[in-house]
Protein backbone atom coordinates (compact mmCIF):
# COMPACT_ATOMS: atom_id res chain seq x y z
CA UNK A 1 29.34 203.05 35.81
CA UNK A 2 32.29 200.87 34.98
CA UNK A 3 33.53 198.29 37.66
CA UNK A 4 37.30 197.73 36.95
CA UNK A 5 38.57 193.96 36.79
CA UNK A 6 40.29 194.22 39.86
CA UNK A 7 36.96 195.24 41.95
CA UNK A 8 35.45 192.43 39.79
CA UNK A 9 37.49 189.82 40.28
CA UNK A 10 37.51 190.70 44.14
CA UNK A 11 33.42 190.97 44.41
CA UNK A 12 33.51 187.79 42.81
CA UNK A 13 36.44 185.95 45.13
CA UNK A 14 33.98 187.43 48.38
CA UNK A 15 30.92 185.67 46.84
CA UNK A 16 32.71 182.57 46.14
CA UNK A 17 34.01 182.84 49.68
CA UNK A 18 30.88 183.58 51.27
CA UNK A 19 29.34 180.95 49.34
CA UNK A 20 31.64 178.33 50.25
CA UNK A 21 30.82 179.26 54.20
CA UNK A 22 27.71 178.35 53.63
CA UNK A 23 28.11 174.88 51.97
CA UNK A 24 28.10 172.17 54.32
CA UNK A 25 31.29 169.00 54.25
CA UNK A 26 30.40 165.91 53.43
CA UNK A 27 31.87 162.61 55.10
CA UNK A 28 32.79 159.44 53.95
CA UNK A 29 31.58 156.33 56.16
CA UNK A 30 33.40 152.91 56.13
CA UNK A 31 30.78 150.62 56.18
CA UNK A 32 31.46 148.49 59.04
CA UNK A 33 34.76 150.77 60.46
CA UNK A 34 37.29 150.22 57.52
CA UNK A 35 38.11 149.39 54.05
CA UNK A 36 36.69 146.06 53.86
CA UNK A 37 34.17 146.09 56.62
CA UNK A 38 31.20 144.59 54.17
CA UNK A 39 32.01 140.94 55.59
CA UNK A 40 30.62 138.29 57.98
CA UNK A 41 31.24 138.59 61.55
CA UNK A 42 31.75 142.58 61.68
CA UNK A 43 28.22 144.11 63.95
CA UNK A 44 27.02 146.50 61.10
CA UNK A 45 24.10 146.83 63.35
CA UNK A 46 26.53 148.02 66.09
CA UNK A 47 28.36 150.26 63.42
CA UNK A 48 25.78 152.13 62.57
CA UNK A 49 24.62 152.87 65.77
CA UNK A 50 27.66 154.76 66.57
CA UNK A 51 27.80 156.73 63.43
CA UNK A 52 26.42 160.18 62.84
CA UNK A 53 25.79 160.37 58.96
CA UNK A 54 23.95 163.23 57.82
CA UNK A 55 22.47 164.04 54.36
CA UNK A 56 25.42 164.60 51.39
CA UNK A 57 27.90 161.87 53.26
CA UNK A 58 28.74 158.95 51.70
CA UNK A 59 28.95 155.04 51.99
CA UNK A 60 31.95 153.52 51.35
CA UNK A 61 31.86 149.14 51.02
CA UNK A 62 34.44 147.72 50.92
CA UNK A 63 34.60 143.70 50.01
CA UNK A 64 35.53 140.75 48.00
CA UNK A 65 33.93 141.43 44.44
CA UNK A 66 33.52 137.63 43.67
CA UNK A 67 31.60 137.11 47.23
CA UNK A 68 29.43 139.75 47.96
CA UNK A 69 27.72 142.58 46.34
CA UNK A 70 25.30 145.69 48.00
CA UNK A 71 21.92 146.02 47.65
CA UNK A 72 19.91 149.25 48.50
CA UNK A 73 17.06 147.59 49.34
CA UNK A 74 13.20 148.76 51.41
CA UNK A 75 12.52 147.70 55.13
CA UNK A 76 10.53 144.71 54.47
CA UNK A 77 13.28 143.05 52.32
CA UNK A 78 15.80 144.20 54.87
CA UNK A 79 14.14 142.58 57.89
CA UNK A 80 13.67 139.13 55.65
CA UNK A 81 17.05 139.18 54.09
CA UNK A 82 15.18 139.04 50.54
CA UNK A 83 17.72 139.60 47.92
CA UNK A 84 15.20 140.15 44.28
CA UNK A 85 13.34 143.35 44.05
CA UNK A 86 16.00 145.75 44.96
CA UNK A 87 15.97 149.08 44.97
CA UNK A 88 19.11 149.79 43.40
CA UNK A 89 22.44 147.46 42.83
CA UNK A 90 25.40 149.46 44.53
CA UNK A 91 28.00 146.94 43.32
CA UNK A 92 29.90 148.19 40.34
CA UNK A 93 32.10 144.97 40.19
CA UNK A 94 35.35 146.32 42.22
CA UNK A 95 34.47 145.74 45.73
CA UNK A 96 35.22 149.09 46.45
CA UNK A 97 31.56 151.08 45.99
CA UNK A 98 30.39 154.64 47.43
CA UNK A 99 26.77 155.47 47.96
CA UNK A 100 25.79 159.29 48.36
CA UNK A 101 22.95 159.73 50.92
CA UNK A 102 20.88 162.22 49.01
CA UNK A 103 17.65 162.46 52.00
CA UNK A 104 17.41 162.26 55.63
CA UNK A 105 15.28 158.58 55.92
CA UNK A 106 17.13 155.43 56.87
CA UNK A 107 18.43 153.25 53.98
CA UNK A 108 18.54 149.72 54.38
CA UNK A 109 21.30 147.85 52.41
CA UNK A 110 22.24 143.48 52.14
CA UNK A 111 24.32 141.31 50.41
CA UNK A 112 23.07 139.07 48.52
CA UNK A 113 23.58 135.12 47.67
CA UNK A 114 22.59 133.92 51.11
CA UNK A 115 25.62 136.48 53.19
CA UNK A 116 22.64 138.62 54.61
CA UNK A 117 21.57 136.00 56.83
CA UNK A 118 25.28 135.71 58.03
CA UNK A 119 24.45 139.65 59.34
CA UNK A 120 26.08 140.77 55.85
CA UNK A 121 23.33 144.13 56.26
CA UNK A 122 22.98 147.26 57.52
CA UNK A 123 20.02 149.89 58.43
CA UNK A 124 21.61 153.71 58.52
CA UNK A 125 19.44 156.26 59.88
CA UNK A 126 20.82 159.36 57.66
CA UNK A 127 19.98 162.83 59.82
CA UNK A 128 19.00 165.55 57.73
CA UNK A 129 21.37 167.90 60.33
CA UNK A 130 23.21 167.15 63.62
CA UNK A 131 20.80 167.41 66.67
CA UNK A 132 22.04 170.21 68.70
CA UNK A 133 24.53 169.89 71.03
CA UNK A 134 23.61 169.98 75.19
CA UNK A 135 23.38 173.24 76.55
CA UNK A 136 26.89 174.14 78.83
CA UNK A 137 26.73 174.48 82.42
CA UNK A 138 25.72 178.35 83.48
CA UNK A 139 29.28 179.94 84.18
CA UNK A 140 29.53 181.74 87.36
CA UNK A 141 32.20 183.76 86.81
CA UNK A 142 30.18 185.06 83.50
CA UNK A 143 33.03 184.56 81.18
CA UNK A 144 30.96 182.68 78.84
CA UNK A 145 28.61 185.85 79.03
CA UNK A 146 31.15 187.27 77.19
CA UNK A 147 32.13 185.13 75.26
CA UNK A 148 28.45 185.26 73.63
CA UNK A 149 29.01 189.24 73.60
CA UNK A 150 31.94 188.89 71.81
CA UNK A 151 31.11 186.49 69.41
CA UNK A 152 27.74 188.67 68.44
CA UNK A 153 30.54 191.72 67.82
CA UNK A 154 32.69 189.67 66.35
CA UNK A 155 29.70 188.62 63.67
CA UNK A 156 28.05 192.22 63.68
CA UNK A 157 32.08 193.23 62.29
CA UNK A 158 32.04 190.74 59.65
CA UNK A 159 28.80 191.81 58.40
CA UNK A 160 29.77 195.90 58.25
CA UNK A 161 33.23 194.52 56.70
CA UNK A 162 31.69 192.95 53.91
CA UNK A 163 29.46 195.58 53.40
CA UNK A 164 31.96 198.49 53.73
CA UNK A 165 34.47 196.42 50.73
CA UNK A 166 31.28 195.84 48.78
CA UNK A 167 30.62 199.51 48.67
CA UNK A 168 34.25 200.00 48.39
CA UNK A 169 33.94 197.51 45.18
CA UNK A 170 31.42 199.13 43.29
């Protein structure tokens, strides 16, 4: 049976779109709070602490290219402020360098040149989703009873939706 190009191009556009639901954002970080955060004197360790980065976000240094560079470096190296043996150079000679965060571990990152023991470093624990979020407080008046209701009606629609236009479609 022949699908015409406007059922096509419609099954496709409700893939795409259901596909896209299901793709989680990315962030970007600024390494230290802002643009040029990768500098003496800024906490990093206090930075980081406060930031929720999650697999698929990304690092963003910012710094002065003649001064400093970023170094992905292991735990060890990290804790010692040893600059040779690196896991991978970040710098790309700007002063302006992104880093994806492609598993959920925490990556450990200097400067070299002598800057890490100035507190030029940074651990970042990378979570592979958000932990969930507290539990509300029960509801007496059992509004948020409904709420739950409706939002499992509300789902159950979607579902029969797309399957009523996908049977429509083809």
């Amino acid at each position: 049976m022949e699908i015409s190009s406007f059922k096509k191009n419609m099954l496709t556009m409700m893939m795409m779109m259901a596909m896209t639901w299901n793709i989680a954002k990315s962030d970007l970080h600024y390494v230290g709070g802002n643009k040029f955060g990768w500098v003496p004197g800024v906490n990093l360790t206090q930075w980081s602490l406060h930031e929720q980065v999650l697999v698929r976000d990304w690092l963003y240094f910012g710094y002065d290219r003649h001064t400093f560079n970023v170094l992905e470096v292991n735990q060890t190296s990290y804790e010692k402020c040893i600059d040779t043996g690196f896991i991978k150079n970040i710098s790309r000679g700007a002063g302006r360098d992104v880093f994806e965060l492609t598993e959920a571990k925490t990556y450990y990152f200097l400067s070299g040149g002598g800057y890490c023991w100035e507190g030029v470093k940074v651990a970042v624990d990378v979570l592979d989703h958000l932990p969930p979020a507290p539990a509300p407080a029960p509801n007496k008046s059992g509004s948020s009873s409904i709420s739950s209701t409706f939002q499992i009606y509300h789902s159950i629609a979607g579902v029969i939706l797309v399957l009523i236009l996908t049977n429509f479609l083809v």
